[in-house]
Protein backbone atom coordinates (compact mmCIF):
# COMPACT_ATOMS: atom_id res chain seq x y z
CA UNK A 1 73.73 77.39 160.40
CA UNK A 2 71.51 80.09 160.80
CA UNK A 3 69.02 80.60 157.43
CA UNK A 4 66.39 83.76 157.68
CA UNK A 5 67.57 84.27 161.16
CA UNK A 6 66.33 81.16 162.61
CA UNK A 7 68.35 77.81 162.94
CA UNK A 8 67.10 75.04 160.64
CA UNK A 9 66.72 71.46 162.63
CA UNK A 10 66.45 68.04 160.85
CA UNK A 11 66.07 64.88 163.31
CA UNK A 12 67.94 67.04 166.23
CA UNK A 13 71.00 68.21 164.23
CA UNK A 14 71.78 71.71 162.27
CA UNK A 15 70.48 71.41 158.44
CA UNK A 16 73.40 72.12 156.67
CA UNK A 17 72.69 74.16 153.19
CA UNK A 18 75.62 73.92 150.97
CA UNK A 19 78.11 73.12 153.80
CA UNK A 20 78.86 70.04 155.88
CA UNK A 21 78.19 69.77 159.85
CA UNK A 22 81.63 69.58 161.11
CA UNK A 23 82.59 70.10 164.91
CA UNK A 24 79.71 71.35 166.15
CA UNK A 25 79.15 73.72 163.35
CA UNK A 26 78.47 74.11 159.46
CA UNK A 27 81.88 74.21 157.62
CA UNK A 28 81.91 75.24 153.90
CA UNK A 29 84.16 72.78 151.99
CA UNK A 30 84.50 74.91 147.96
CA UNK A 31 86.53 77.54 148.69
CA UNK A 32 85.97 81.18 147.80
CA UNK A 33 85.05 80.97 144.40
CA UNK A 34 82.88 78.33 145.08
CA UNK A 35 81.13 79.93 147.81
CA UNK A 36 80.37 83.13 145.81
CA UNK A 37 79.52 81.33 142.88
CA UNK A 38 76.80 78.48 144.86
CA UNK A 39 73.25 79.53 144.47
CA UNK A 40 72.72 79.10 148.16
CA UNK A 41 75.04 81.95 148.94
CA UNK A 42 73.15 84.04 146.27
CA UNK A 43 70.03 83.30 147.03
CA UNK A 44 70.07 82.68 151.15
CA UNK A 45 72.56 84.64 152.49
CA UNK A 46 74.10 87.18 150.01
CA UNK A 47 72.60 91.08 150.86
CA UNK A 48 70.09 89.13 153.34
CA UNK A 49 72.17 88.33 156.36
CA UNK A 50 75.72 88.00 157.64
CA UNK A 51 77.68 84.36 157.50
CA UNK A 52 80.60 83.10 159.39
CA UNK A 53 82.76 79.91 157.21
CA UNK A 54 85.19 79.01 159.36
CA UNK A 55 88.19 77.71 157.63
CA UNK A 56 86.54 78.44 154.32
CA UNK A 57 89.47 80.01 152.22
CA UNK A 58 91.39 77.71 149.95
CA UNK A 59 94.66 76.51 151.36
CA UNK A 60 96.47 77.68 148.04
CA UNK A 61 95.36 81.38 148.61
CA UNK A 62 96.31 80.91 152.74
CA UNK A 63 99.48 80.58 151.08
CA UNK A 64 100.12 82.94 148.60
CA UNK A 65 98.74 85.60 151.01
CA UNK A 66 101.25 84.73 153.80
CA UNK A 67 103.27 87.54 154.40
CA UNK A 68 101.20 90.33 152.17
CA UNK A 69 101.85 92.71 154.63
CA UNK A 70 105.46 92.25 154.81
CA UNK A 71 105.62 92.64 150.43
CA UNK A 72 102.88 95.74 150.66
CA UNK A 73 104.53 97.87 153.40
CA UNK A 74 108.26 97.84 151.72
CA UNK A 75 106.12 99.60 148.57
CA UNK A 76 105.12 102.40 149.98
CA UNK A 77 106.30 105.90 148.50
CA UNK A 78 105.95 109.35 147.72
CA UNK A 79 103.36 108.35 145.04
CA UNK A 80 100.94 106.18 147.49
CA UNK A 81 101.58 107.46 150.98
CA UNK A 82 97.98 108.74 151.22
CA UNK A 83 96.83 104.59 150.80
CA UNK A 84 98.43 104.08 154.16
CA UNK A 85 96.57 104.82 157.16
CA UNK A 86 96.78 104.95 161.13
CA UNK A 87 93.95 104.23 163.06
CA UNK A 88 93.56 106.68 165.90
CA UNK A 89 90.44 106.55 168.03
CA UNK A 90 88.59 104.67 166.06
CA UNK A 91 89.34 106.58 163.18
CA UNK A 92 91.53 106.10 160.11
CA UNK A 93 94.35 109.12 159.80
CA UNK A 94 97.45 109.82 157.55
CA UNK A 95 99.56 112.09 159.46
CA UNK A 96 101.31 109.67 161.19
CA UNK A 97 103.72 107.41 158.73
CA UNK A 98 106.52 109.26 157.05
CA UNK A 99 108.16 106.67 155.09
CA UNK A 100 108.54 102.41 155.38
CA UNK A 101 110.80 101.93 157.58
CA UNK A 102 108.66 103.50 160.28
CA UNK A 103 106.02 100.88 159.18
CA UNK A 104 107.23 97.78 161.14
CA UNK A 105 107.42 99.91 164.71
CA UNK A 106 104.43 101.65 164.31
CA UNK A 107 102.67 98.65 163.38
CA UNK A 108 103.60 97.12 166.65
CA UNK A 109 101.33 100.15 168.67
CA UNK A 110 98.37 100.84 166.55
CA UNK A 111 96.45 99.42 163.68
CA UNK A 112 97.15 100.05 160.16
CA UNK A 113 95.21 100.13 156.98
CA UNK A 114 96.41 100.07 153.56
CA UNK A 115 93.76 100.95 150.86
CA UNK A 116 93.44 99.48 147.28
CA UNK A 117 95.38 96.21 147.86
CA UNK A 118 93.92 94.59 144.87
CA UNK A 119 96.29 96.90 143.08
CA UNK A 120 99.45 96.44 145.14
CA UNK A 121 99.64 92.56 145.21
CA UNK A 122 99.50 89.99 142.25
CA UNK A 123 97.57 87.18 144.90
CA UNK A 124 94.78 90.31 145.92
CA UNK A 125 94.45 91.19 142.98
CA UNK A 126 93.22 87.08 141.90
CA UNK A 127 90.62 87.25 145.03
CA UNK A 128 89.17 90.57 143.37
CA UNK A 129 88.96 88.97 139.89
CA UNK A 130 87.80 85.74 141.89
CA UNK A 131 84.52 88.23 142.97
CA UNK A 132 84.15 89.94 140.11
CA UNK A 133 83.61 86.82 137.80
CA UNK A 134 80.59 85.73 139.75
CA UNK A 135 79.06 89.06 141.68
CA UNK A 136 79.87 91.25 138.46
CA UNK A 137 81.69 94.05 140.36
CA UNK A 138 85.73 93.92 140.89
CA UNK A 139 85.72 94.85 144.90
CA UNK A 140 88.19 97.41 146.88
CA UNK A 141 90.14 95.78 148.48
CA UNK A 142 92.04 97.09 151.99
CA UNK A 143 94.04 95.46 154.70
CA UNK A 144 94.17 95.82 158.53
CA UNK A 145 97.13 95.22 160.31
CA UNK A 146 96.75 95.26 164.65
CA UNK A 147 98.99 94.36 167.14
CA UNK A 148 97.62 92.64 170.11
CA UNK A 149 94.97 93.99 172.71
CA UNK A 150 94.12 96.75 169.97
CA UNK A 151 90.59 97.85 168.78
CA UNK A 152 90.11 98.88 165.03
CA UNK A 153 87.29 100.52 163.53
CA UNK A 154 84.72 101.58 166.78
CA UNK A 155 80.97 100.27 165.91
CA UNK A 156 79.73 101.27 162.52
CA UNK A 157 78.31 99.96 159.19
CA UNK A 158 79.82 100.18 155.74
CA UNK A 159 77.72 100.84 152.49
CA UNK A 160 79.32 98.04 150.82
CA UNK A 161 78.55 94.45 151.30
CA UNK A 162 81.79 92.94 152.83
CA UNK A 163 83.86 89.66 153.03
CA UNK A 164 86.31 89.64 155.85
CA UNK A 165 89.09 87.52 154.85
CA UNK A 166 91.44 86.17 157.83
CA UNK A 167 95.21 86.24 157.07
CA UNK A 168 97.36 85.90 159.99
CA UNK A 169 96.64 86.11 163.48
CA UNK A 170 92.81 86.37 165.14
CA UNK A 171 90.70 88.88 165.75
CA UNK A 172 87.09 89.09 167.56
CA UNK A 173 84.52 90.66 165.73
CA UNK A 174 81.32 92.17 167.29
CA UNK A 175 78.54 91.80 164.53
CA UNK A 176 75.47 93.45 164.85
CA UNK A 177 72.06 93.09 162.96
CA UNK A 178 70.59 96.43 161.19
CA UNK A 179 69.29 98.96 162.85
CA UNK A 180 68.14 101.79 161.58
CA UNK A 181 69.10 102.97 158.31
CA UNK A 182 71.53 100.06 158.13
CA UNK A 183 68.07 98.12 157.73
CA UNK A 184 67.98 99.58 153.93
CA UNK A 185 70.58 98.54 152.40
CA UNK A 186 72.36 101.70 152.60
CA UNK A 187 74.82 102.78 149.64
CA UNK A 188 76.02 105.88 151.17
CA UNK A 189 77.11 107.00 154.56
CA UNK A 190 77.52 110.39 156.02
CA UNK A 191 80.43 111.76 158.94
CA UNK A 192 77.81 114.32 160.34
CA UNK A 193 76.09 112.40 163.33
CA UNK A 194 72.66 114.92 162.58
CA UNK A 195 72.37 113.01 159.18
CA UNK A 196 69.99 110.61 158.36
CA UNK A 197 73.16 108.20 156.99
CA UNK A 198 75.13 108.80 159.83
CA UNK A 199 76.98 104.91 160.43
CA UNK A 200 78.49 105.15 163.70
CA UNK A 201 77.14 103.49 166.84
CA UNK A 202 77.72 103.82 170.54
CA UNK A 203 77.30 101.54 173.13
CA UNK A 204 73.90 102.89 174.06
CA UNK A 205 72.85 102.76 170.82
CA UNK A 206 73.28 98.80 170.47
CA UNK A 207 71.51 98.30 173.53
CA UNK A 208 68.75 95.83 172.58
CA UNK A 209 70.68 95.31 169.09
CA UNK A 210 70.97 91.18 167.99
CA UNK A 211 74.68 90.83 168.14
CA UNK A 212 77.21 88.37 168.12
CA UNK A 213 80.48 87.44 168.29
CA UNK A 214 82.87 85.85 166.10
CA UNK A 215 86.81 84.52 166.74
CA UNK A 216 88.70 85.06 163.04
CA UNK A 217 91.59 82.97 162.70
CA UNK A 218 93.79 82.04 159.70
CA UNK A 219 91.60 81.27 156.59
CA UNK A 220 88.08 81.94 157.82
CA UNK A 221 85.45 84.01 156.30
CA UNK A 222 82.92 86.20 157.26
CA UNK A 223 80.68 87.60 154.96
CA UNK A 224 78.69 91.02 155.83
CA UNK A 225 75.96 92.85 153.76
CA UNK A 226 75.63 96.38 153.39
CA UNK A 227 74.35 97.92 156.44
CA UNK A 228 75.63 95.12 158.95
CA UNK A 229 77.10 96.85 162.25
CA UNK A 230 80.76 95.55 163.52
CA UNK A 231 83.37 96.25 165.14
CA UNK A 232 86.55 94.18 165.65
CA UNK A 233 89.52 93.98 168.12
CA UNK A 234 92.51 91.53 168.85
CA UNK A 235 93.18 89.85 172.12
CA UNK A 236 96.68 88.11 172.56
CA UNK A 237 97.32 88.09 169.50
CA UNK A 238 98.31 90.09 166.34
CA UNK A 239 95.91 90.76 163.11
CA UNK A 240 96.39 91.01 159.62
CA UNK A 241 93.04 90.95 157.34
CA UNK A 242 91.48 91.56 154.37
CA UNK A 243 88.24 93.54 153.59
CA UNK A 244 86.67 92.67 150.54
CA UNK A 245 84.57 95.54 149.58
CA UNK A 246 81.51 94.83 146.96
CA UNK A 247 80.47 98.49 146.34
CA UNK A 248 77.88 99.58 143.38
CA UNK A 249 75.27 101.59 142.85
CA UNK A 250 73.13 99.89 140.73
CA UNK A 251 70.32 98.12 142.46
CA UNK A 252 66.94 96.92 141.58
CA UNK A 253 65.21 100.27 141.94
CA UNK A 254 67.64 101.74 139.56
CA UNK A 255 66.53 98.94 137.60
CA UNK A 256 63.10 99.74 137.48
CA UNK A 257 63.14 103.03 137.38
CA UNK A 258 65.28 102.16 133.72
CA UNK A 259 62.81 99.80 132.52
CA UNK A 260 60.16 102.54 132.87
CA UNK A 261 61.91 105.55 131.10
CA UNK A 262 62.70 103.13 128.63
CA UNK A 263 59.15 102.41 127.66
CA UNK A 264 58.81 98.92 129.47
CA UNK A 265 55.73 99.60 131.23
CA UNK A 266 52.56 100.19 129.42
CA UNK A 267 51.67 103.05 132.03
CA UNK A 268 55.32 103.91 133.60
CA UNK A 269 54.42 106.53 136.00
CA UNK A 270 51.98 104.12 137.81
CA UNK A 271 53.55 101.25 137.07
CA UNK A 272 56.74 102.36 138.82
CA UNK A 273 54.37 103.48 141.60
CA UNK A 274 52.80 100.81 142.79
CA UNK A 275 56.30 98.59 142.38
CA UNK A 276 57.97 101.36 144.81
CA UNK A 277 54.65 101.32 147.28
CA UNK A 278 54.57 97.18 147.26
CA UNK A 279 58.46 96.48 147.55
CA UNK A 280 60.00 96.90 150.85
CA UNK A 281 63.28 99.38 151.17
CA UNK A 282 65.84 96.85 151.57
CA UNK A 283 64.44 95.07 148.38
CA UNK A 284 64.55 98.31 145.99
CA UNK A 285 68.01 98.90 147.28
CA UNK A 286 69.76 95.42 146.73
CA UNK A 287 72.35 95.22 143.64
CA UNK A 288 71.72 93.24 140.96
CA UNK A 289 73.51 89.99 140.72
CA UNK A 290 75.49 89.20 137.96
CA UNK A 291 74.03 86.04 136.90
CA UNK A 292 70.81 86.82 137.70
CA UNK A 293 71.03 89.89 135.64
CA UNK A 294 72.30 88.38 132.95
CA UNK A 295 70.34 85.24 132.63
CA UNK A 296 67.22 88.51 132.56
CA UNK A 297 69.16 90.12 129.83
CA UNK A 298 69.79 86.72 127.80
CA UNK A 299 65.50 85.74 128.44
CA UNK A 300 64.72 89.31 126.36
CA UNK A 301 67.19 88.54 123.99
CA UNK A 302 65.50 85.32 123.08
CA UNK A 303 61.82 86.35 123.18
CA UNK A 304 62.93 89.14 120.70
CA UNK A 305 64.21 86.82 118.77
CA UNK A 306 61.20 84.52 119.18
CA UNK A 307 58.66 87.48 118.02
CA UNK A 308 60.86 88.42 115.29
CA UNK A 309 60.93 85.33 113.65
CA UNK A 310 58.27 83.31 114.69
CA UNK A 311 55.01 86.17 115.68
């Protein structure tokens, strides 16, 4: 296992953090939930760096999600057309599904996405409350559907952190560390290749990147924050996955920048200064996590209560 970019060595073999050493490699054993709720994830790994767990989804949700794609495509309408998408290029489009039954033959040519799939199936729609009970935020949730020898998304990076959840099939993912203003955190992107939040990459532009790359198959995980370039394709075989998107705005600058309007500086204006000057980017710009944020909330609750009763 990789922690702060570097791998951890005990006596010769990989340290381990909240996983066991298992073939080689460092295999989470609690599931899901209990990989989003462990402190290790919080504090090591989530908004800090991407994490593969192979084989780390629960084999009761493997199960309930087998065949999503097959339940999801029959419900498309009049009403939702515009969730279902074609990639073309590299590029998600709508112009080219008219109704579902041309679903099944054009998903056997070019990759399809279907948007908002916490809403369109009862065992999404548990991995989104799943999320949302430890990170605080109820995710988007899409799915990709490829057929084989078929590339997806070309190189980019998303402004929302991102689980990758591995349904049926593989698929090879190309992850690459930040570079530019992925390295911040970024929660916005921009279309217009002049703009400073511009999020696609070319090949050129990865030369000299840290990449690597990673085989999905049936019930792995891989875990991507904000900012974190990739870009997937199948092989020999066919693809369905989920994206688990954790997108919110509020991060730790918008925290600050609340304390001090609210009075909770003695000299705001400087105070919120020098925090922005010391601080680096990619700090400022991470969300707050749910239990940290609350155990903050519940600590100011008590020392009111303390001064009020006891000062």
């Amino acid at each position: 296992m990789l922690v702060g970019g570097l791998p951890w060595l005990s006596f010769g073999a990989v340290l381990c953090l909240g996983e066991e050493f298992e073939g080689g490699e460092c295999v989470w054993k609690d599931g899901l939930e209990g990989l989003v709720a462990s402190a290790e994830f919080r504090d090591r790994v989530y908004q800090v760096e991407h994490r593969y767990y192979p084989g780390a989804l629960e084999i009761g949700i493997r199960t309930e999600l087998d065949g999503v794609e097959t339940r999801v495509f029959r419900k498309m309408a009049d009403s939702n057309r515009g969730l279902f998408k074609v990639i073309v290029d590299g590029k998600p489009t709508t112009d080219r599904i008219k109704n579902s039954g041309e679903i099944p033959e054009v998903s056997k040519m070019t990759p399809i996405i279907v948007n908002t799939m916490q809403d369109a199936d009862p065992s999404v729609g548990r991995i989104a409350d799943t999320i949302a009970r430890h990170l605080g935020i109820r995710p988007n949730i899409n799915m990709y559907t490829s057929p084989p020898h078929s590339v997806g998304l070309t190189a980019h990076h998303d402004p929302q952190d991102v689980f990758v959840i591995q349904v049926s099939g593989s698929k090879t993912w190309l992850v690459c560390d930040p570079i530019g203003p992925g390295r911040s955190l970024p929660t916005r992107v921009s279309d217009d290749p002049s703009h400073d939040l511009y999020y696609r990459y070319s090949t050129k532009d990865l030369e000299g990147a840290t990449c690597r790359e990673y085989e999905l198959n049936i019930g792995d995980i891989l875990y991507m924050p904000r900012g974190t370039i990739h870009a997937p394709a199948t092989h020999k075989n066919s693809s369905v996955h989920l994206t688990v998107g954790i997108d919110g705005d509020f991060t730790w600058g918008d925290f600050f920048k609340g304390v001090a309007r609210s009075g909770g500086f003695e000299k705001p204006r400087e105070s919120l200064s020098t925090l922005f000057t010391c601080l680096p980017q990619r700090y400022l710009t991470r969300m707050q996590p749910f239990l940290y944020l609350s155990l903050f909330l519940h600590l100011l609750l008590s020392l009111h209560l303390f001064s009020t009763y006891f000062l």
